[in-house]
Protein backbone atom coordinates (compact mmCIF):
# COMPACT_ATOMS: atom_id res chain seq x y z
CA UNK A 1 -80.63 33.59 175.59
CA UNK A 2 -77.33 31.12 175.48
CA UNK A 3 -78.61 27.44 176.22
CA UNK A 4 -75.56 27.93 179.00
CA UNK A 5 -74.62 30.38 181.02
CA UNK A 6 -72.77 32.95 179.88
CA UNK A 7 -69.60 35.30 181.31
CA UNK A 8 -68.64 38.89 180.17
CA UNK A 9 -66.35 40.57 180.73
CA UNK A 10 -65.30 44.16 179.84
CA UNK A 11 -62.31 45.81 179.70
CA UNK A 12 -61.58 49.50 180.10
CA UNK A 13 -64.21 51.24 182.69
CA UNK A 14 -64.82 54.31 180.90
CA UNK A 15 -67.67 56.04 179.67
CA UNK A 16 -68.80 53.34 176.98
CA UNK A 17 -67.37 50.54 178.34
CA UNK A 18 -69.15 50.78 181.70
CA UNK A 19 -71.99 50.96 179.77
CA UNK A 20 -72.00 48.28 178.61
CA UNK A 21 -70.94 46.15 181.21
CA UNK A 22 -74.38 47.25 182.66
CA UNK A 23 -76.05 46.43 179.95
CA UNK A 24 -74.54 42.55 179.38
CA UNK A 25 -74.63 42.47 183.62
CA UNK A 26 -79.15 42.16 183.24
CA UNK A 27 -78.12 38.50 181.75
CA UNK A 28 -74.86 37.46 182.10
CA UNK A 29 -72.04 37.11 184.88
CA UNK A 30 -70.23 40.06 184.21
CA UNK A 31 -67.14 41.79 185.31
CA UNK A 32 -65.76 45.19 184.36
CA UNK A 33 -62.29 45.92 184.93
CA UNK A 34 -60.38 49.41 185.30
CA UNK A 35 -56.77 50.35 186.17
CA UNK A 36 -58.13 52.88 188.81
CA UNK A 37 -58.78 50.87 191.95
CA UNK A 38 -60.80 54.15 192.83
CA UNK A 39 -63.02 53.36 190.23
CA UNK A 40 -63.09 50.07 191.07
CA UNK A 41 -64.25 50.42 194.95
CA UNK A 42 -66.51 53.32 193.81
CA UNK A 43 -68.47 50.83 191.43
CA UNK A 44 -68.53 47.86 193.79
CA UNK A 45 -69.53 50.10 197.25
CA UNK A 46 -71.90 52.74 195.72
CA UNK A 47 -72.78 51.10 192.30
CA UNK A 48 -71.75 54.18 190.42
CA UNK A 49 -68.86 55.85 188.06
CA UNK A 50 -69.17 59.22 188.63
CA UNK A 51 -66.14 60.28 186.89
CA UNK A 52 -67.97 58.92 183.32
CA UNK A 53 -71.37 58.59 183.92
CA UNK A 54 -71.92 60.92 186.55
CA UNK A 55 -75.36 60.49 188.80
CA UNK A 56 -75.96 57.33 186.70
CA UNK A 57 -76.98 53.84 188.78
CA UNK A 58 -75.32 50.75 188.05
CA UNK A 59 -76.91 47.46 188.40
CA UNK A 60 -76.09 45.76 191.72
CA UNK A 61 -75.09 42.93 190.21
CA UNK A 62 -72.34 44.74 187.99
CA UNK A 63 -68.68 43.49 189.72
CA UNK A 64 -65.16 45.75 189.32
CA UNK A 65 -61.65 44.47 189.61
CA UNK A 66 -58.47 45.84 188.60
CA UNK A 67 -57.16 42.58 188.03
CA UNK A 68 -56.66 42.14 184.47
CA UNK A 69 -55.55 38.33 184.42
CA UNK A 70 -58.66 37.73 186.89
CA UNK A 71 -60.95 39.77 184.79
CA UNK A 72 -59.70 37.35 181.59
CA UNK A 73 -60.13 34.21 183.68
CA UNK A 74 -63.70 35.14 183.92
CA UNK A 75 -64.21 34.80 180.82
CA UNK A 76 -62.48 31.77 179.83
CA UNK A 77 -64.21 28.59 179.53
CA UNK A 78 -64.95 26.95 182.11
CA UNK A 79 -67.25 23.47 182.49
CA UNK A 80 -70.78 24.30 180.97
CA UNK A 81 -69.93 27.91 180.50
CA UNK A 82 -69.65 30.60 176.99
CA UNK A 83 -67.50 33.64 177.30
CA UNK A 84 -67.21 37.00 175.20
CA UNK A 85 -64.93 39.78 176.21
CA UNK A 86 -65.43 43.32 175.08
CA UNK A 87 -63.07 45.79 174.46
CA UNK A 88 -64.09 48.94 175.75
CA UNK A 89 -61.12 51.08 174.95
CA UNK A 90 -60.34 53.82 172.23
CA UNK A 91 -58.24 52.77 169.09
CA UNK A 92 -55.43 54.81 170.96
CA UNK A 93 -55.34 51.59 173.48
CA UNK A 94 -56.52 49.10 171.49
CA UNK A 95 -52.91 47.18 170.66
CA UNK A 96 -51.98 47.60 174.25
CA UNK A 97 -55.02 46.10 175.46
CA UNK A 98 -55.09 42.88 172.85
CA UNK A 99 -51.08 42.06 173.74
CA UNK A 100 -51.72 42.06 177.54
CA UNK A 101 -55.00 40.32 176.71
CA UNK A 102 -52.92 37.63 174.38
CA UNK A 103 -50.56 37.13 177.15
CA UNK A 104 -53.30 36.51 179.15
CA UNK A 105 -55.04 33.98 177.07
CA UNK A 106 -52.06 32.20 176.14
CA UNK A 107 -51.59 30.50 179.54
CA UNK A 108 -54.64 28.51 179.21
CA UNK A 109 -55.38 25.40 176.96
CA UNK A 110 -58.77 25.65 176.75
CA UNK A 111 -60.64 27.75 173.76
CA UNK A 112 -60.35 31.28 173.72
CA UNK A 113 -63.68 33.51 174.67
CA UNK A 114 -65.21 35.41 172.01
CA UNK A 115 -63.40 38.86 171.78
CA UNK A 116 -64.99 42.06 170.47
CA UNK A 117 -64.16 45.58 170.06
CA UNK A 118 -66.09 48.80 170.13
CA UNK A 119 -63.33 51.68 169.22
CA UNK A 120 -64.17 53.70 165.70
CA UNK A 121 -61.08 55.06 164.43
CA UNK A 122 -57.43 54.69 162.25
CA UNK A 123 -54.67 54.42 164.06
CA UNK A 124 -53.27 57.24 164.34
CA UNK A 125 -49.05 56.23 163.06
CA UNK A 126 -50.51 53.09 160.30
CA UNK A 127 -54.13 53.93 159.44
CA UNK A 128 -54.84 50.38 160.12
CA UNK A 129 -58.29 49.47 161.02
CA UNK A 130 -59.35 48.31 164.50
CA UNK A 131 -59.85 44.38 163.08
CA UNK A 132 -55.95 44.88 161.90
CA UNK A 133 -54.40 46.14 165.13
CA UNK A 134 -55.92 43.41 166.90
CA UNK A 135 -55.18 40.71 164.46
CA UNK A 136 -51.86 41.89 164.64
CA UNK A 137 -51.33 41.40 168.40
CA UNK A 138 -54.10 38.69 169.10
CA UNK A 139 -53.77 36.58 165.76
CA UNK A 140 -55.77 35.09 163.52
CA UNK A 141 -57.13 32.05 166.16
CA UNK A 142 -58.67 33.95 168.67
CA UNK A 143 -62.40 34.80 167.49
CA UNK A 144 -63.44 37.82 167.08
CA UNK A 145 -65.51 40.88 166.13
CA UNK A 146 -66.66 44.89 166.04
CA UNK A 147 -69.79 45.89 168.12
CA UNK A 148 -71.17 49.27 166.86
CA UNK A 149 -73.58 51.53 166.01
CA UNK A 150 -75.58 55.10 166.78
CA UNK A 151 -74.89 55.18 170.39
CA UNK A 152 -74.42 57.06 173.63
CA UNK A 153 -72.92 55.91 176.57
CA UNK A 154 -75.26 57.86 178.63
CA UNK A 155 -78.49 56.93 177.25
CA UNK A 156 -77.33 53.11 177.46
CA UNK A 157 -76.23 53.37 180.85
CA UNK A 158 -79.58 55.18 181.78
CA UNK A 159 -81.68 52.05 180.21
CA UNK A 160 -83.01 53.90 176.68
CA UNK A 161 -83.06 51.92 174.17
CA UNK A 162 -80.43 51.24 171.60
CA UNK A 163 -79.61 48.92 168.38
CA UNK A 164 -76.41 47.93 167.10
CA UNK A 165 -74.42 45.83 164.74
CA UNK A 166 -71.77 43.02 165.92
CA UNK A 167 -69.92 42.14 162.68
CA UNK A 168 -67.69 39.37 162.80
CA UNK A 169 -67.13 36.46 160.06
CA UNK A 170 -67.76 34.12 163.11
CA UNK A 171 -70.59 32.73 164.05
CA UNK A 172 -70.04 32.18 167.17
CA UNK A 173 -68.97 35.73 167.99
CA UNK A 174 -72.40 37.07 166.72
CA UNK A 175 -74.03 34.60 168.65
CA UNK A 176 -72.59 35.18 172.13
CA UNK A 177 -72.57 38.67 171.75
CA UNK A 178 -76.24 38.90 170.79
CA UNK A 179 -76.86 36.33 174.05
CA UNK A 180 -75.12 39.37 176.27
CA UNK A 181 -76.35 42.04 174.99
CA UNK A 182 -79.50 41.47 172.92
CA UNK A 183 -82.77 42.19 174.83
CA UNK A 184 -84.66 44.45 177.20
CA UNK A 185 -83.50 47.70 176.00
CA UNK A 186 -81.23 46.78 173.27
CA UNK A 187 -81.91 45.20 169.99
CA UNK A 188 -78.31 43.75 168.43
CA UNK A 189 -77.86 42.93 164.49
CA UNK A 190 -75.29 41.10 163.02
CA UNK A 191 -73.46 41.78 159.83
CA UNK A 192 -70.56 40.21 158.18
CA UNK A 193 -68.88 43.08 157.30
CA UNK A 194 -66.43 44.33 159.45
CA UNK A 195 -64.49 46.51 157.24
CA UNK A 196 -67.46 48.57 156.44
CA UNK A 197 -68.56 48.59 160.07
CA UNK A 198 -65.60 50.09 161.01
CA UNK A 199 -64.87 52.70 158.09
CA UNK A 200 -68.49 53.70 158.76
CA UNK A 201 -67.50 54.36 162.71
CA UNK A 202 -64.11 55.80 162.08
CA UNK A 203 -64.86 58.33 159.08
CA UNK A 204 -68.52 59.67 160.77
CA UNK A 205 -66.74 61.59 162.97
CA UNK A 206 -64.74 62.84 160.95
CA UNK A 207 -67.62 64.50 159.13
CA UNK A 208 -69.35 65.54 162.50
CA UNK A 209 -66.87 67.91 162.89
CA UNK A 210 -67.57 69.45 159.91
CA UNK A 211 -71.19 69.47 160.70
CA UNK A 212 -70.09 71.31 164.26
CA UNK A 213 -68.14 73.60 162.58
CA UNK A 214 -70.71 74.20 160.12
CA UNK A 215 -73.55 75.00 163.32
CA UNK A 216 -70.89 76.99 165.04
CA UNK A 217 -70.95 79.27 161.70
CA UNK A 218 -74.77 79.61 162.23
CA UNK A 219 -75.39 78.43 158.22
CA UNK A 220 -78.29 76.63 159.23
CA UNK A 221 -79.98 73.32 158.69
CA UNK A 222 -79.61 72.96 154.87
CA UNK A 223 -75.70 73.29 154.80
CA UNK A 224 -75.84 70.47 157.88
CA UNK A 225 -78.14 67.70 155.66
CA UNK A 226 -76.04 68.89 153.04
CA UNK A 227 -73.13 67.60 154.42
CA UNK A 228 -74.26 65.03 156.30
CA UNK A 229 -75.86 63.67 152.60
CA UNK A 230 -72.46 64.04 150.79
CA UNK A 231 -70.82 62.90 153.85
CA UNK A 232 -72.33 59.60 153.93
CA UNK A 233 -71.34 59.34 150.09
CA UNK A 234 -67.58 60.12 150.80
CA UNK A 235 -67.84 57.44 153.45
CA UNK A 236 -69.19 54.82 151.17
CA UNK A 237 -66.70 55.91 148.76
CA UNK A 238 -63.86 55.04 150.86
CA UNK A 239 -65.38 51.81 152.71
CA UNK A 240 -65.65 50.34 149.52
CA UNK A 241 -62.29 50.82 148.19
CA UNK A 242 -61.04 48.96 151.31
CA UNK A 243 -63.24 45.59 151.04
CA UNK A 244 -66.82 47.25 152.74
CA UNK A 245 -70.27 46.36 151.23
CA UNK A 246 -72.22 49.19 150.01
CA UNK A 247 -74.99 48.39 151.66
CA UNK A 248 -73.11 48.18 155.03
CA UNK A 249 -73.40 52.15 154.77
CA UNK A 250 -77.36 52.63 154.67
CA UNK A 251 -77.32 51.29 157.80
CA UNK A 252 -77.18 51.24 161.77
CA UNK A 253 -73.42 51.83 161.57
CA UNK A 254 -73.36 54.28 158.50
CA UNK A 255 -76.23 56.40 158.17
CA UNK A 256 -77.27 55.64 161.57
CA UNK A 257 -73.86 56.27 163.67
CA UNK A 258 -73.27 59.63 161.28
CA UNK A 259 -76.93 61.37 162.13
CA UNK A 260 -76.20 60.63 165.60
CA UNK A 261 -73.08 61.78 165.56
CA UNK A 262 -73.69 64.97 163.45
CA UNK A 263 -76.62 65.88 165.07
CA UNK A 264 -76.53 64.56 168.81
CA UNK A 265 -75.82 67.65 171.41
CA UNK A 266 -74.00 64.63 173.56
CA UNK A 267 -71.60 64.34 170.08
CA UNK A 268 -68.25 65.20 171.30
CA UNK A 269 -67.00 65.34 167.64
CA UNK A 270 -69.68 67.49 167.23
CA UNK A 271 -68.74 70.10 170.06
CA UNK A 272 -65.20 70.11 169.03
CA UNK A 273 -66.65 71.56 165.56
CA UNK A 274 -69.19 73.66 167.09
CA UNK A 275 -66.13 74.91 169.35
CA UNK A 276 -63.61 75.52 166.31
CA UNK A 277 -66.83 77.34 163.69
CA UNK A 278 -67.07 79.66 166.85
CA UNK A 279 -63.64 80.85 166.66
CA UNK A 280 -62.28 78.83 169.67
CA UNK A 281 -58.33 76.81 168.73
CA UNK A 282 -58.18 73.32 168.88
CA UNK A 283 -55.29 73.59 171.05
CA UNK A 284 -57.47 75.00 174.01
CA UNK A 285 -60.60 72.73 172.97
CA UNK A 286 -58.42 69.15 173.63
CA UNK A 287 -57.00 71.44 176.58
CA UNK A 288 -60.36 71.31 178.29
CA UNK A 289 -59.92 67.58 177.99
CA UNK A 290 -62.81 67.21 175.42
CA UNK A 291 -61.74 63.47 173.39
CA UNK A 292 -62.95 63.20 170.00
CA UNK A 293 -61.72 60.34 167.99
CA UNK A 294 -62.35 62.45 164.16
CA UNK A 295 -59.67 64.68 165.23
CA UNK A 296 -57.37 61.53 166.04
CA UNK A 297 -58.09 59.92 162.71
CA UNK A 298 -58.67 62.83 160.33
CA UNK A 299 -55.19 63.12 159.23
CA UNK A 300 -54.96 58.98 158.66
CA UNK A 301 -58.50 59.36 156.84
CA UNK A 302 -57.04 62.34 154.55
CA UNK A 303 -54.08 60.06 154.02
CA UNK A 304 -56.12 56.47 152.89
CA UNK A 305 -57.90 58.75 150.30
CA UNK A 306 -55.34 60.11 148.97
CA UNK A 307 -53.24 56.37 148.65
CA UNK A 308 -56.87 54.98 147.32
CA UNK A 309 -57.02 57.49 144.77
CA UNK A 310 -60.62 58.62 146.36
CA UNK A 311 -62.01 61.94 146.50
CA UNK A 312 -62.52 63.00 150.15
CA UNK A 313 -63.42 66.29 149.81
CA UNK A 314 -65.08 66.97 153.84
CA UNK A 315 -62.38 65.21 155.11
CA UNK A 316 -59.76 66.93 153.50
CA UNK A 317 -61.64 70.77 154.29
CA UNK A 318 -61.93 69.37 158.02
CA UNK A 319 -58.21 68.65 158.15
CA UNK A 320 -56.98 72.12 156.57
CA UNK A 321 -59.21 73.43 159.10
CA UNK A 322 -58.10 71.32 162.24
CA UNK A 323 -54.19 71.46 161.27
CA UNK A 324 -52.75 73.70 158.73
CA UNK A 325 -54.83 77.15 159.63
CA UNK A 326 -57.36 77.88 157.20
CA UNK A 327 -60.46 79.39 158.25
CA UNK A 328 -63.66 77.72 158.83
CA UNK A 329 -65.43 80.47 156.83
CA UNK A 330 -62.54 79.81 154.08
CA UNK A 331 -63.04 75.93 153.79
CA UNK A 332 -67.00 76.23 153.42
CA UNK A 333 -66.06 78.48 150.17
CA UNK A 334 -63.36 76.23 148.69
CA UNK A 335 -66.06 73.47 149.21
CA UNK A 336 -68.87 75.09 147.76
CA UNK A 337 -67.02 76.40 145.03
CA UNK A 338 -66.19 73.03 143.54
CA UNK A 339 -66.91 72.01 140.14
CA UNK A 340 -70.48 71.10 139.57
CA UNK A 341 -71.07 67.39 139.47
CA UNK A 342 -74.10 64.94 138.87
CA UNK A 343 -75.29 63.56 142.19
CA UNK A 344 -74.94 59.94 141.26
CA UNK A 345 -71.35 60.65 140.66
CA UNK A 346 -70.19 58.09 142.85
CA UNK A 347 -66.52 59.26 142.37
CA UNK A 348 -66.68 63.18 143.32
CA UNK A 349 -68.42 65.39 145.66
């Protein structure tokens, strides 16, 4: 634990991000804010939130505001006090979040608070990574970092365990982060590379859905490890062209985060595939209101390959599949009728 005491604070009270204000709330101050102030009173009178995490407990000690420049000011230094904020929003609300959170900040003289996101995903109009949208709107002073890993909200919020990486060149960002969260049920690791923490959360979801698609075809458990197997090499593939470590991607937030994903019934990435290989549109799957970030970031996946000059081949049968009507059935044929390769082939399927 922090030789002082430490405030969190949290921002965006959905699913994930009410997790984890539970989790940081068994040792640190923590507050988690949301724009609903139904939320809000429903978390601070009954300890729950039921719309996310529904017939879940949340600590007592867990405190809700809808006050975004109070929920900030708990986190700022104060006399004999550390602070780390989390992001808890998707990459869809991730530059929104880090302006109003840089307006914020910039009122105060003191030190910014350590500042971490958790979203996996491209955005959707630049394919920039989550560490470059927030750069972009926070700058360059502000320290900062990506918390991930094979996780779901659920089981967190229900007290299973759970490991994951915060990456971040600071050390200070590991450090308070690992002091919030790191303990009890949770065991937190710390990496220096974010770019291949983040290419490893954005792109396994991506390849869920082909795994989903491929158990909504009924083709069993080899085509799934199959896929999973190659899918982890296209990953690496790509997260080293843009800066990752190679190694980054044998680990909690590569191989880890894409079995989980792949393979987890609570996978919505996974359900959206399952959904689509049993002849359901993706039009009425998001119409159900079913959020899956590989169908947000498939297209800006597809797209980095292509400008990288790396061979993608999952990705690009998942996004002929999602967007330009070709069968499920067809894609699995164009993929398994590609030239044979040697395994160790780093640059092909």
């Amino acid at each position: 634990m922090a030789a002082q005491p430490l405030r969190t604070v949290v921002l965006g009270a959905g699913s994930w991000g009410t997790a984890l204000a539970a989790l940081a709330s068994a040792q640190s101050d923590t507050v988690l804010w949301a724009r609903d102030i139904s939320v809000v009173q429903e978390i601070n009178s009954r300890h729950t939130n039921n719309r996310y995490l529904t017939d879940i407990p949340l600590p007592n000690a867990l405190r809700c505001t809808d006050n975004f420049e109070q929920a900030v000011e708990h986190a700022c230094s104060s006399l004999g006090s550390v602070g780390l904020i989390i992001l808890g929003v998707p990459v869809a609300g991730l530059a929104e979040t880090c302006k109003r959170l840089a307006q914020a900040l910039s009122v105060r003289s003191g030190p910014p608070p350590a500042v971490v996101w958790t979203c996996k995903g491209f955005d959707h109009d630049t394919a920039q990574l989550p560490h470059e949208i927030a750069e972009s709107q926070l700058g360059s002073q502000v320290p900062s970092g990506v918390l991930s890993g094979p996780s779901f909200a659920n089981e967190v919020a229900r007290g299973l365990p759970v490991a994951l990486t915060i990456a971040s060149q600071s050390s200070d960002v590991i450090d308070v982060t690992t002091d919030a969260l790191h303990g009890r049920m949770a065991r937190i690791y710390a990496s220096t590379d974010v770019v291949g923490v983040e290419v490893g959360g954005a792109l396994k979801n991506v390849i869920a859905i082909a795994c989903g698609i491929s158990d909504g075809l009924d083709l069993g458990a080899n085509a799934r490890a199959a896929l999973i197997t190659r899918g982890l090499a296209e990953i690496q593939r790509m997260g080293v062209a843009l800066g990752g470590l190679p190694d980054t991607f044998y680990g909690l937030t590569g191989m880890g985060d894409l079995v989980l994903t792949a393979t987890g019934d609570l996978s919505r990435n996974r359900q959206v595939g399952m959904a689509i290989g049993q002849g359901q549109s993706l039009e009425s799957i998001l119409a159900k209101g079913i959020t899956a970030e590989g169908v947000r970031c498939a297209n800006s996946a597809l797209a980095l390959g292509r400008k990288h000059g790396i061979d993608v081949p999952i990705t690009e049968a998942v996004c002929k599949v999602l967007f330009e009507g070709v069968s499920p059935q067809q894609a699995v044929i164009d993929l398994l009728s590609r030239e044979a390769r040697p395994e160790q082939d780093t640059d092909s399927l």
